[in-house]
Protein backbone atom coordinates (compact mmCIF):
# COMPACT_ATOMS: atom_id res chain seq x y z
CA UNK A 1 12.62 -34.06 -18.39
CA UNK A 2 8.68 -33.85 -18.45
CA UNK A 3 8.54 -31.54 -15.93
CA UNK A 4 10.89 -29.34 -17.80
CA UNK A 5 8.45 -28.84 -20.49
CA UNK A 6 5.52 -28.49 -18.29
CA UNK A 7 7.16 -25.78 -16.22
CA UNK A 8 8.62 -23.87 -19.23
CA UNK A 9 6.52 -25.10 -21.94
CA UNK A 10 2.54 -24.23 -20.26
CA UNK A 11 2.78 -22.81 -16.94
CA UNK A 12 6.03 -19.93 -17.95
CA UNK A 13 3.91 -18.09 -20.49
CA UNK A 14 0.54 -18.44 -18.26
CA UNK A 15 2.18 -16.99 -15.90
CA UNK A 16 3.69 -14.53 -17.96
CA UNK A 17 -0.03 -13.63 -19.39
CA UNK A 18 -1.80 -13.53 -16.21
CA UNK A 19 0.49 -11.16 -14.85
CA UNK A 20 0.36 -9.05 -17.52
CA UNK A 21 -3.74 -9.59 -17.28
CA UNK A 22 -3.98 -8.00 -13.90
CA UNK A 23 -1.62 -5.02 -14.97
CA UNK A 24 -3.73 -4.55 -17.79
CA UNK A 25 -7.49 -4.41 -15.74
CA UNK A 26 -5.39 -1.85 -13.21
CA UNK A 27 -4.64 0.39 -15.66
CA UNK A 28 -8.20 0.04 -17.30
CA UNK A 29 -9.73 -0.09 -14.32
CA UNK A 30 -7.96 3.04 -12.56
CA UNK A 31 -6.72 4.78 -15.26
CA UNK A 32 -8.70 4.36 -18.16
CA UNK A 33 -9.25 3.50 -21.38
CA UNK A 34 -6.85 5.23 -23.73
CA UNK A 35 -3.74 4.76 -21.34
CA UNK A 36 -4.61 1.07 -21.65
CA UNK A 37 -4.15 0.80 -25.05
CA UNK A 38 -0.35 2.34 -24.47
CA UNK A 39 -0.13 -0.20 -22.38
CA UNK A 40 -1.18 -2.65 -24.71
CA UNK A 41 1.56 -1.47 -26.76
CA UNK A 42 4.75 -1.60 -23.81
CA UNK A 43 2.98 -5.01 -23.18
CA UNK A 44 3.88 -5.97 -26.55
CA UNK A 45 7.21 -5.57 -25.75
CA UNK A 46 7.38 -7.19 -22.65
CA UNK A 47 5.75 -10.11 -23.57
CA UNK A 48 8.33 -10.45 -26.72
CA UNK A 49 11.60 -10.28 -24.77
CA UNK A 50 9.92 -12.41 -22.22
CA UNK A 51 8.97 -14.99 -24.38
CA UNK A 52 12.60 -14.67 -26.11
CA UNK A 53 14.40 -15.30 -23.04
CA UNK A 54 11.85 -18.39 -21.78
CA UNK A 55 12.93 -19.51 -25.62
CA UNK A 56 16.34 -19.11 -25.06
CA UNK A 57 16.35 -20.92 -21.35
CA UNK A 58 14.30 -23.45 -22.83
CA UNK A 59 16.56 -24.52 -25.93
CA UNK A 60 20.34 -23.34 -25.09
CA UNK A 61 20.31 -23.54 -21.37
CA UNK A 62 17.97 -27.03 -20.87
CA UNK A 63 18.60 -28.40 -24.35
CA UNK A 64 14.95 -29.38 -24.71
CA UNK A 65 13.71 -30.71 -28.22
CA UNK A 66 13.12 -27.51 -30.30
CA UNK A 67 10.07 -30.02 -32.04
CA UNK A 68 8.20 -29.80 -28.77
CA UNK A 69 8.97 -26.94 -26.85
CA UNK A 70 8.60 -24.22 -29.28
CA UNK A 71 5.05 -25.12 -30.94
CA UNK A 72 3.81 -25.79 -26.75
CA UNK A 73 5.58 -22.35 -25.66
CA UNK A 74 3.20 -20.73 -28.52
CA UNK A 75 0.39 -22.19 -28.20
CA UNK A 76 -0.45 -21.61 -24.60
CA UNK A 77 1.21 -18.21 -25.02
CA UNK A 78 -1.39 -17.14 -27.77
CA UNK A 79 -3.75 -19.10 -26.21
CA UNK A 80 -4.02 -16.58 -23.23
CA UNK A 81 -2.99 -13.71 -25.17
CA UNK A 82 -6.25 -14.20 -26.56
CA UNK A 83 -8.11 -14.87 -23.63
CA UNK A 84 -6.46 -11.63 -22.65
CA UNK A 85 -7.45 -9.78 -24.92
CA UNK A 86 -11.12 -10.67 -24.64
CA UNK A 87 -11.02 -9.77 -20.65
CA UNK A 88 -9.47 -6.13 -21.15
CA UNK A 89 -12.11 -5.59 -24.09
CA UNK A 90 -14.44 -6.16 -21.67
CA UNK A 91 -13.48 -4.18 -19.17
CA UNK A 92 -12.98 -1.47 -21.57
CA UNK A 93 -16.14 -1.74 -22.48
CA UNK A 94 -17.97 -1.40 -19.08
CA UNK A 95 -15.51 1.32 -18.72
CA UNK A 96 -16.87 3.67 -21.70
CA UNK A 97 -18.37 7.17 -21.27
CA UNK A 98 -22.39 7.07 -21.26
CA UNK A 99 -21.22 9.40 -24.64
CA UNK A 100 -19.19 7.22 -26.32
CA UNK A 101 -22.15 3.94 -26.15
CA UNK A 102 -24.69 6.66 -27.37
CA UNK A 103 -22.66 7.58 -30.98
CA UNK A 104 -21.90 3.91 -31.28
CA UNK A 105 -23.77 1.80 -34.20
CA UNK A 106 -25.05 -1.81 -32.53
């Protein structure tokens, strides 16, 4: 029963995250900036129905206790949405025009 929630609960949505993570530095990476952030936006998406069906598995298919596995599904999905988020920033960052960081105010 443990193991149901550790599977599910933590590693599903770190998994989830980390492969949308190394989507998200390729298309920064090798396609730049603005088609990242349209990215950004289909990974919305994705992320949604795939944290709807993990939901779903979790509660109709393996009856676990909605009390526990929905506030541990969330948290370690926006968790590493955030940590997410602060790695493609960065990488957006590094990948500005020389342009772009001159207008900027710091």
């Amino acid at each position: 029963m443990i193991i149901e929630y550790l599977l599910l609960g933590i590693l599903s949505p770190i998994i989830l995250n980390l492969m949308h993570l190394m989507v998200g530095l390729y298309v920064v990476v090798k396609r730049g900036n603005v088609l990242s952030l349209g990215f950004s936006a289909l990974g919305f998406l994705t992320k949604s129905i795939g944290m709807i069906f993990l939901v779903y598995l979790g509660v109709s298919i393996l009856h676990l206790d909605i009390k526990i596995f929905i506030p541990l599904i969330t948290f370690f999905w926006f968790f590493t949405h955030v940590v997410e988020g602060f790695v493609i920033q960065h990488y957006m960052r590094e990948n500005e025009s020389e342009y772009i960081k001159s207008i900027q105010i710091k």
